[in-house]
Every structure is written in C-alpha cells, then in structure tokens.
Protein backbone atom coordinates (compact mmCIF):
# COMPACT_ATOMS: atom_id res chain seq x y z
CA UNK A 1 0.00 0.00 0.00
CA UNK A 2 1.43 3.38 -1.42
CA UNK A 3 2.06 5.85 1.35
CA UNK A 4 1.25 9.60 1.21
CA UNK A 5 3.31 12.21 1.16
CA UNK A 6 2.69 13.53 4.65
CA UNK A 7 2.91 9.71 6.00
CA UNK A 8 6.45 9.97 4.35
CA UNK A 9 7.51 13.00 5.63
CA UNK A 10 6.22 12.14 9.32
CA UNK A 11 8.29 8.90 9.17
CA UNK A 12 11.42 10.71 7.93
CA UNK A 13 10.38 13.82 11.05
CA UNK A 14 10.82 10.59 13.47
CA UNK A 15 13.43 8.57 11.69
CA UNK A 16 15.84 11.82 12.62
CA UNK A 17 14.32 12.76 15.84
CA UNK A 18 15.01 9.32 16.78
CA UNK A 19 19.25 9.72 15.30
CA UNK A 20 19.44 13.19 17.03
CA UNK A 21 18.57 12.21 20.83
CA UNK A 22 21.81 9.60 20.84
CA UNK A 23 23.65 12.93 20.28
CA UNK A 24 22.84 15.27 22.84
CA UNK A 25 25.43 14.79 24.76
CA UNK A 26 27.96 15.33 21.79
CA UNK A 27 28.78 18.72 21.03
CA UNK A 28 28.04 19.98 17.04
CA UNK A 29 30.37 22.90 17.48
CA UNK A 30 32.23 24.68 20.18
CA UNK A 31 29.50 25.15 22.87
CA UNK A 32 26.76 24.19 20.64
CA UNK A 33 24.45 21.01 21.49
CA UNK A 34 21.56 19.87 20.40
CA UNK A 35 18.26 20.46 22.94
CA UNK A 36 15.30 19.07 21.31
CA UNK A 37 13.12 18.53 18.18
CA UNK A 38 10.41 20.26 17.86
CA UNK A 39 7.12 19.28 15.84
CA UNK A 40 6.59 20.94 12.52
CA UNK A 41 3.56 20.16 10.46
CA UNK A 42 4.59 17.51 7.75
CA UNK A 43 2.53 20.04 5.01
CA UNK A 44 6.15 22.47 5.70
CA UNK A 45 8.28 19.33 4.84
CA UNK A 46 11.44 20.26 7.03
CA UNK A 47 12.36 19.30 10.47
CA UNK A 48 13.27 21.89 13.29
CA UNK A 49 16.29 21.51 15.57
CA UNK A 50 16.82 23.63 18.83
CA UNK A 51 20.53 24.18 19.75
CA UNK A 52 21.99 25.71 22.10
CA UNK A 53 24.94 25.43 25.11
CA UNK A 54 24.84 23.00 27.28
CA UNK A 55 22.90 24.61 30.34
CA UNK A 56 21.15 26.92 28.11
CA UNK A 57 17.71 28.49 28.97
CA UNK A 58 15.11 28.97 25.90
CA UNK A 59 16.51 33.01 25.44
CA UNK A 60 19.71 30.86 24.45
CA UNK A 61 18.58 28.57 21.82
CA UNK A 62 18.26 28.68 18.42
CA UNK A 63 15.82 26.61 16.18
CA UNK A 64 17.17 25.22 12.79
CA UNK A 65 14.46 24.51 10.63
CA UNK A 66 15.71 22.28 7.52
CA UNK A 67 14.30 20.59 4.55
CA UNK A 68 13.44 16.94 4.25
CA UNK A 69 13.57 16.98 0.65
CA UNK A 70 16.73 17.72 -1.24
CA UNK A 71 15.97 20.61 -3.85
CA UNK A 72 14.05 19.90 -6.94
CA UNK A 73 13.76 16.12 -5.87
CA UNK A 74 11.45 13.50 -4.54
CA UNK A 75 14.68 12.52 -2.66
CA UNK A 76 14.37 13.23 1.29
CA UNK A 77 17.47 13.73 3.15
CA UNK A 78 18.34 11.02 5.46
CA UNK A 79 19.32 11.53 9.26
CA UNK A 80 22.80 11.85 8.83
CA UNK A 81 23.31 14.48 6.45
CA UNK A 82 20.62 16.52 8.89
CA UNK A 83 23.20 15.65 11.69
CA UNK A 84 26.17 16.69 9.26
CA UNK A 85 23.89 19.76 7.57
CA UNK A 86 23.60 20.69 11.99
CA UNK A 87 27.14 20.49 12.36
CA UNK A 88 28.33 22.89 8.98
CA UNK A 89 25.68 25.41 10.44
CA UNK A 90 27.81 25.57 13.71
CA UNK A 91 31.03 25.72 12.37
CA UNK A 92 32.37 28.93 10.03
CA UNK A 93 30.51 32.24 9.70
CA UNK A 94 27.15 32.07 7.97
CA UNK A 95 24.85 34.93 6.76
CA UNK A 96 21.19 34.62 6.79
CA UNK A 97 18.57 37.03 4.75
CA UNK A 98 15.81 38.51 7.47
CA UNK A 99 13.28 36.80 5.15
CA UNK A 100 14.71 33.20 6.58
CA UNK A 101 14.78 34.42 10.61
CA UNK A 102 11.58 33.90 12.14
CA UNK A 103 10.97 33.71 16.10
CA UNK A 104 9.22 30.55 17.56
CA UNK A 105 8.14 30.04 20.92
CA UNK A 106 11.03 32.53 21.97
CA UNK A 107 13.52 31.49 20.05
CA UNK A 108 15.51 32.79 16.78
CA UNK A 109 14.23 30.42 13.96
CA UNK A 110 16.72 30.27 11.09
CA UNK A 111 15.40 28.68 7.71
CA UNK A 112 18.33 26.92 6.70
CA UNK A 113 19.17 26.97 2.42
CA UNK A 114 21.31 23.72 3.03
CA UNK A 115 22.60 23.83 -0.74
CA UNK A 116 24.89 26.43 0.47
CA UNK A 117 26.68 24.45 3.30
C-alpha cells in the first residue's frame, strides 16, 4: 500500500528525531548542542532543531528549521546528512537574509538553504 506524502515525511520527522537524541550529549560545534526537536507540520516538509549550550535556557537557543527533501527532488534527506547539515551550520561564519529568521516560541528560527553548506 502506497504511502502519502505527509505519512512519508512524518516517518522521515521521526526517523531523525530518533538519530538526534543519541547525540545530545555530543557537542556539534564549540558550545553548541543539540536540545530538542520540535514538531513541525509535515505540510512544511522540514524538520526543526533547537541548539543551544549545554545549560542553556530557551533566550539561548536557536531553532534550525531544515528541509526533508533535497531541492528539486522526490529525494528526502536522510538523518545523517541533517546531523552533518547541523554540524556545517555551527562551524564557520554564515549569513542569513531577514526573510529566513523567524521567532518561535522565543527562540531565533533560522530557515536553513542547506545547498549552500
């Protein structure tokens, strides 16, 4: 039985949620570690990522939102490159448009354009 697309994209949402809690006690870069996953609707297609030091409070996270689905492709990205594309955004100096920062539930929400990392 075929699945739909938002079945597909909810199983690939938990696939990485499930890869990314075995690594919250590794940092991703310098003081950075991942907090938490937080739900995004599976219509959006991405998965968001809250980072942050180790002791952080909310005012000291950041939310990642990234795409499932590699550009112009049925393709979806598969929980290691989301743990490699977390890891490139936390290493180097990276300039975001204002149209891509967003706040959510406190927090600085960067849309990430992963086919510049």
């Amino acid at each position: 039985m075929p699945t739909s697309p938002h079945q597909d994209i909810a199983q690939q949402q938990a696939a990485i949620t499930r890869l990314l809690l075995q690594h919250l006690h590794q940092p991703l870069g310098g003081d950075q570690f991942i907090k938490g996953v937080l739900p995004a609707p599976p219509a959006l297609g991405v998965i968001r990522v809250v980072t942050g030091p180790c002791d952080a409070i909310p005012d000291e996270c950041t939310v990642w939102e990234l795409p499932l689905r590699v550009a112009d492709s049925e393709e979806m990205y598969g929980p290691h490159d989301i743990l490699g594309f977390l890891r490139a955004l936390h290493t180097g100096t990276h300039i975001y448009s204002t149209s891509r920062i967003r706040t959510l539930m406190g927090m600085p929400l960067f849309q990430a354009d992963v086919t510049t990392l």
